[in-house]
Protein backbone atom coordinates (compact mmCIF):
# COMPACT_ATOMS: atom_id res chain seq x y z
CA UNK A 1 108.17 115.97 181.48
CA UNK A 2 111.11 115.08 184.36
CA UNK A 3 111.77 111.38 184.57
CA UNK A 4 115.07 112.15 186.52
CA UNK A 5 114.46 113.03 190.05
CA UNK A 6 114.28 116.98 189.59
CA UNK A 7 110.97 119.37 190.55
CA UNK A 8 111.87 121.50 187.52
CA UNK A 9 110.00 121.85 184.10
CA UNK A 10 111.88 120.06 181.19
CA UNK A 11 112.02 122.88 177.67
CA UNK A 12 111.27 122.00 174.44
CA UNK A 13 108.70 119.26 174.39
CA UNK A 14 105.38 119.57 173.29
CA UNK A 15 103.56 119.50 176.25
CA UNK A 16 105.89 121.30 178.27
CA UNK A 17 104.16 124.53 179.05
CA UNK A 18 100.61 122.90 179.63
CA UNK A 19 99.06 124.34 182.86
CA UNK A 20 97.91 121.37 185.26
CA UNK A 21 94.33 120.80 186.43
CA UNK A 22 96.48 121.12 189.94
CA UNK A 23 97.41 124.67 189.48
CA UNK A 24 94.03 125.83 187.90
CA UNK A 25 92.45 124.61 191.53
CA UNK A 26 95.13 126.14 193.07
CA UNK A 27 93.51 129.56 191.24
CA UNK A 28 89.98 128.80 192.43
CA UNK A 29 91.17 129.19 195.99
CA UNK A 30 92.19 133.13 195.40
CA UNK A 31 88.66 133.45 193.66
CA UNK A 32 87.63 132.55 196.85
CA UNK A 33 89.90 134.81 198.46
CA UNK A 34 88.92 138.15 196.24
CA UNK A 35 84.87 136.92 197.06
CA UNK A 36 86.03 137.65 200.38
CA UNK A 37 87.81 140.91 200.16
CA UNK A 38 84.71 142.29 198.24
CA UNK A 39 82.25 141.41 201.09
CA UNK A 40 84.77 142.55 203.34
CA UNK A 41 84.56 146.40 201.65
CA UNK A 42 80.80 146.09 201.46
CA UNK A 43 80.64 145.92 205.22
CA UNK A 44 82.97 148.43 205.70
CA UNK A 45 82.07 151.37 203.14
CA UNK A 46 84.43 153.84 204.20
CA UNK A 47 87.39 155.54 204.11
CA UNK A 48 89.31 153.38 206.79
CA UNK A 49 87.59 149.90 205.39
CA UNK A 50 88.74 151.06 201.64
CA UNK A 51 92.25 151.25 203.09
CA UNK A 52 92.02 148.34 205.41
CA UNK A 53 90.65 146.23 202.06
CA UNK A 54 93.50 147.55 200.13
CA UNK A 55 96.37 146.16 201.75
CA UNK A 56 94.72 142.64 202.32
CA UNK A 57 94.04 143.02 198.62
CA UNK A 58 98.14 143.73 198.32
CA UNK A 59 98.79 141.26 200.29
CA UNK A 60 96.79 138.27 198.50
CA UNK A 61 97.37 139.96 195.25
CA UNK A 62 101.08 139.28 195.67
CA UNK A 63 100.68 135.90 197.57
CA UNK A 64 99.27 134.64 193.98
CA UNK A 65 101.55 136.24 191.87
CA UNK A 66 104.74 134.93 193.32
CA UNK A 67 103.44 131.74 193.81
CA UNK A 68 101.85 132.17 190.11
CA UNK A 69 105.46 132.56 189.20
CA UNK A 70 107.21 130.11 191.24
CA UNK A 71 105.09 127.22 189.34
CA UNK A 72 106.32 128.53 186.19
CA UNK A 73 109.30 127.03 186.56
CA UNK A 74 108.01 123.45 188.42
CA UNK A 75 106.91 120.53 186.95
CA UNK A 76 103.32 120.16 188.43
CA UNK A 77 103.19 116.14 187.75
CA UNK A 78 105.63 115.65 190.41
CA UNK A 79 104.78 114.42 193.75
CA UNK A 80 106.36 117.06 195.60
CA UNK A 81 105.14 119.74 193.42
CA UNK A 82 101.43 118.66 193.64
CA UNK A 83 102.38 118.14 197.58
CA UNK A 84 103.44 121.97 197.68
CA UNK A 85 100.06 123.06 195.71
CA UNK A 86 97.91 121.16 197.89
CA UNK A 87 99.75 122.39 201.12
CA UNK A 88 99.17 126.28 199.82
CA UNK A 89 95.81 125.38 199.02
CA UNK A 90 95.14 124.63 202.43
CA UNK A 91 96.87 127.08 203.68
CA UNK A 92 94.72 129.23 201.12
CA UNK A 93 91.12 128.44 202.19
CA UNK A 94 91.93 129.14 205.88
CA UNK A 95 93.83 132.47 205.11
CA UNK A 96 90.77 133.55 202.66
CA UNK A 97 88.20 132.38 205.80
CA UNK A 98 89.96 134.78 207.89
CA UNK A 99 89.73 137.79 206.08
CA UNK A 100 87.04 139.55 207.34
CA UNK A 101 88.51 139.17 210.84
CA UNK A 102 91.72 139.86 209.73
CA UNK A 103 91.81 143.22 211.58
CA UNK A 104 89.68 141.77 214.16
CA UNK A 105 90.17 138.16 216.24
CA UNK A 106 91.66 136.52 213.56
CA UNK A 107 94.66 138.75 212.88
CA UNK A 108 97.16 136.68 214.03
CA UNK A 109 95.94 133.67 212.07
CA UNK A 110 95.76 135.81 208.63
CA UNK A 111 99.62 137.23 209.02
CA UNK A 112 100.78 134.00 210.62
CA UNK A 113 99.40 131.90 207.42
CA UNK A 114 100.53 134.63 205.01
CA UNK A 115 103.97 134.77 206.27
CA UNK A 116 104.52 130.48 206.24
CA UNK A 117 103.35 130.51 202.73
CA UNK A 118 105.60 133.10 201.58
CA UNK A 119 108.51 131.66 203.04
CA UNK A 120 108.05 127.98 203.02
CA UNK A 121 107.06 128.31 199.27
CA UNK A 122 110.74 130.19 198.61
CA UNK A 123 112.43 127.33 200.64
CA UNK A 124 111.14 125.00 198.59
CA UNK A 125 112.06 126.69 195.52
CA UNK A 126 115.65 127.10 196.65
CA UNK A 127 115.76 123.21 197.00
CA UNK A 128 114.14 122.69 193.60
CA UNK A 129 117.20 124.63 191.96
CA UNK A 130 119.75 122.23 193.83
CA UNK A 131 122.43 122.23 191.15
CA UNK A 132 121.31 125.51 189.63
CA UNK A 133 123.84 127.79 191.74
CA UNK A 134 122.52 131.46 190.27
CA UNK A 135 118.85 130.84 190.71
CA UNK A 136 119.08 128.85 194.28
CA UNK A 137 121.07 131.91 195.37
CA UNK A 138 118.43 134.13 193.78
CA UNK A 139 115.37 132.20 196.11
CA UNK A 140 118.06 132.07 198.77
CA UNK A 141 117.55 136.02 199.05
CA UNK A 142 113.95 135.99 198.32
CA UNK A 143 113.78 133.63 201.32
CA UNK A 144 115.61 136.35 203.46
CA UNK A 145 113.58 139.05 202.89
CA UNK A 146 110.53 137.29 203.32
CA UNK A 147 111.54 136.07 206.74
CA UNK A 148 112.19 140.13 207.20
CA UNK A 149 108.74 141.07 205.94
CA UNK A 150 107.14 137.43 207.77
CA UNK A 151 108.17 139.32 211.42
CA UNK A 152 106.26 142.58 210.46
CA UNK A 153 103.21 140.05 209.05
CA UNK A 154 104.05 138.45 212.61
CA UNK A 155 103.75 141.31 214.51
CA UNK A 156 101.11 143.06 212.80
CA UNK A 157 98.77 139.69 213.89
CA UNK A 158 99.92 140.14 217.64
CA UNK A 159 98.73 144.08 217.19
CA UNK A 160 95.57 145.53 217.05
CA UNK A 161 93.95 148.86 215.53
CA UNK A 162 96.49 151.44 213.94
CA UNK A 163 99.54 149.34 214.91
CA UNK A 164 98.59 146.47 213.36
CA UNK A 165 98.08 148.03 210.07
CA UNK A 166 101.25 150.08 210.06
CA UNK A 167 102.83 146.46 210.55
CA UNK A 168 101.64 145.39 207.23
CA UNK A 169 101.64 148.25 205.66
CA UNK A 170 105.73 148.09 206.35
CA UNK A 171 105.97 144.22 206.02
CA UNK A 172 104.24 144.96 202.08
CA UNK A 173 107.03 147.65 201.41
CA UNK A 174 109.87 145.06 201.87
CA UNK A 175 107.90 142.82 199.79
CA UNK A 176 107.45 145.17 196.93
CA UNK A 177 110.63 147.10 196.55
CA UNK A 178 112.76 144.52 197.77
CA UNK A 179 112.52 143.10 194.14
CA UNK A 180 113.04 146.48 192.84
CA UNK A 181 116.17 147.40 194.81
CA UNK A 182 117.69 143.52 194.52
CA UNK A 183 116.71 142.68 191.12
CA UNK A 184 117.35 138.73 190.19
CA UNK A 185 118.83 137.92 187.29
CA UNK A 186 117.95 134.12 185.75
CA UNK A 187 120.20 132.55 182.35
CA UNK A 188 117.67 133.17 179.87
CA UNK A 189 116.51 130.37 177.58
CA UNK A 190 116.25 130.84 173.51
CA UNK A 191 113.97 129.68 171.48
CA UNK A 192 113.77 129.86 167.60
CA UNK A 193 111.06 131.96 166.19
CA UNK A 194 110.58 132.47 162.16
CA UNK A 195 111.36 135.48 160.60
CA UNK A 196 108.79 137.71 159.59
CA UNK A 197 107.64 137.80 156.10
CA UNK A 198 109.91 140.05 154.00
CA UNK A 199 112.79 139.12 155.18
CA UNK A 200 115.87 136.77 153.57
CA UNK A 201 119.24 135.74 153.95
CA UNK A 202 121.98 137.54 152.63
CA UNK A 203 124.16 135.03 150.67
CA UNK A 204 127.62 136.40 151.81
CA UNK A 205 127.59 137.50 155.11
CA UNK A 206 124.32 135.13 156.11
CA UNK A 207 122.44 137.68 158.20
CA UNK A 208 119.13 138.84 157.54
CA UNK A 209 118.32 141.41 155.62
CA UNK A 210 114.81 143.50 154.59
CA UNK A 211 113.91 142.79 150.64
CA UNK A 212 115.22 144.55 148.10
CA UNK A 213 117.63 146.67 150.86
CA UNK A 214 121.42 146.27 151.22
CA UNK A 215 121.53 147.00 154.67
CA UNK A 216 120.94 144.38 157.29
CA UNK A 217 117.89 145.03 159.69
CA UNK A 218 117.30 142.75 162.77
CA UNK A 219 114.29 140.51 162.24
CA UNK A 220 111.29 139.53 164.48
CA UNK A 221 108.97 141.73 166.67
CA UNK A 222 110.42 144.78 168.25
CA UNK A 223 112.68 144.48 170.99
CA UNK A 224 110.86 144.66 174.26
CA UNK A 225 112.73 146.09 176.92
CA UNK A 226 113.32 142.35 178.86
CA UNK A 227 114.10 140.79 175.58
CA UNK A 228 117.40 139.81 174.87
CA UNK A 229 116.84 139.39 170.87
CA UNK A 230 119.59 137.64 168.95
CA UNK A 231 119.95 136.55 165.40
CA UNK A 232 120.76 133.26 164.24
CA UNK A 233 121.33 131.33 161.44
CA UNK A 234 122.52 128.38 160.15
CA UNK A 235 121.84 126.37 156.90
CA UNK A 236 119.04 127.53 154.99
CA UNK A 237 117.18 129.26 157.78
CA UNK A 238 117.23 132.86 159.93
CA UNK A 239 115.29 134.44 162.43
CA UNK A 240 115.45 135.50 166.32
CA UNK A 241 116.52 133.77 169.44
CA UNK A 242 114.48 135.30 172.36
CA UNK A 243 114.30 134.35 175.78
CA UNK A 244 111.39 132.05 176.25
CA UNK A 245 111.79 133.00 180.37
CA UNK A 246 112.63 136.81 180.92
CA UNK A 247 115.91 137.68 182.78
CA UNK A 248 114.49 139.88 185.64
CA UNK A 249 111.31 139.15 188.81
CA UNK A 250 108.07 139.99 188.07
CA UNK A 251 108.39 139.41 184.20
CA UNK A 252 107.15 136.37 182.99
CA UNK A 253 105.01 135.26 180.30
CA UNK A 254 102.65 133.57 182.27
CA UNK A 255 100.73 130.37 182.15
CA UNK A 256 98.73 131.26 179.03
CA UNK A 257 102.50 132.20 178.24
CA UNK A 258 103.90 129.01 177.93
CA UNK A 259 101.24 128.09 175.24
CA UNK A 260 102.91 130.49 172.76
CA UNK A 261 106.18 131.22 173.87
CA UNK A 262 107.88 127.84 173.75
């Protein structure tokens, strides 16, 4: 893993994409959290509590998510990684506790928790890419509209009744099309995967090619629409460079991800 100062994960070693005993307790809290939500609908078994449960459900949903995704790209046996998990662990277990006040007396405390998580965790991301100028600048406007969506999570807690939920209801839109309308766009990272039986290398122009065909077919699974496929060669091998981190938000591999797609 890092040995030289930086929060990021190192590629290519063997335990590189192992998933920490830190961020698997950092999971247990938002079991927690979803116990909560479903206790929450079972004492309110209506229309207005199925609606009410839906957009804390949003809410937390997206809370793990992007955090899920954030610790993709950290190394978790840092100190100020493990510092980070801890603090939105914390900061976890008292938002989950005030769930089923959240459109009560404890409002304020749910949107004010939500809204410091979202953004502190983004700050902290834009100073783990010091040196990385394109993804900094891509947290850097993560960051931004968070802090737009945070007032609206803000306000929503200093609400009550209809206004309150129309205040997260809006603070949730920024959240999820802000992504959609702003995509990010990260370097992607190649790794080498082995062509697919049936496949060899054509001795004068060295690209793959299917068995006993002249033409020249691309090798590896079929291009998915986030892939950026390329073929390689070089002596006595060939095969498919694909991104082992998708260029775009919201389209990673995941933790059980970085088991296979090293």
């Amino acid at each position: 893993m890092e040995t030289n100062g930086s929060w990021l994960r190192t590629r290519g070693q063997r335990d590189s994409g192992k998933v920490s005993m830190t961020e698997l307790f950092f999971d247990l809290v938002f079991v927690f959290a979803v116990t909560q939500l479903s206790h929450t609908l079972l004492e309110h078994l209506d229309l207005g509590g199925f609606l009410r449960t839906s957009v804390l459900f949003l809410a937390i949903w997206w809370l793990w998510i992007f955090t899920s995704w954030c610790t993709n790209w950290l190394n978790p046996d840092t100190t100020a990684v493990r510092l980070l998990l801890f603090a939105l662990m914390l900061g976890g277990l008292v938002l989950s506790s005030s769930i089923p006040q959240a459109f009560g007396a404890a409002g304020l405390a749910f949107g004010l928790l939500f809204a410091i998580m979202q953004v502190g965790r983004s700050l902290f991301m834009v100073r783990a890419f010091r040196g990385h100028r394109e993804q900094r600048d891509n947290f850097l406007r993560v960051a931004l509209w968070l802090l737009v969506s945070g007032a609206f999570w803000l306000a929503g807690g200093l609400l009550e009744g209809q206004a309150r939920v129309l205040c997260w209801c809006v603070a949730l839109g920024i959240e999820y099309v802000s992504p959609a309308l702003y995509p990010l766009r990260f370097p992607p990272r190649y790794v080498r995967v082995r062509p697919f039986p049936g496949y060899r290398k054509d001795v004068r122009s060295g690209n793959p090619v299917r068995n006993g065909s002249t033409g020249t077919y691309p090798v590896g699974p079929p291009k998915r629409p986030w892939a950026d496929v390329r073929p390689f060669r070089y002596p006595g091998r060939t095969g498919v460079l694909v991104p082992d981190r998708p260029t775009g938000f919201g389209t990673t591999y995941g933790r059980l991800g970085r088991r296979h797609h090293r």
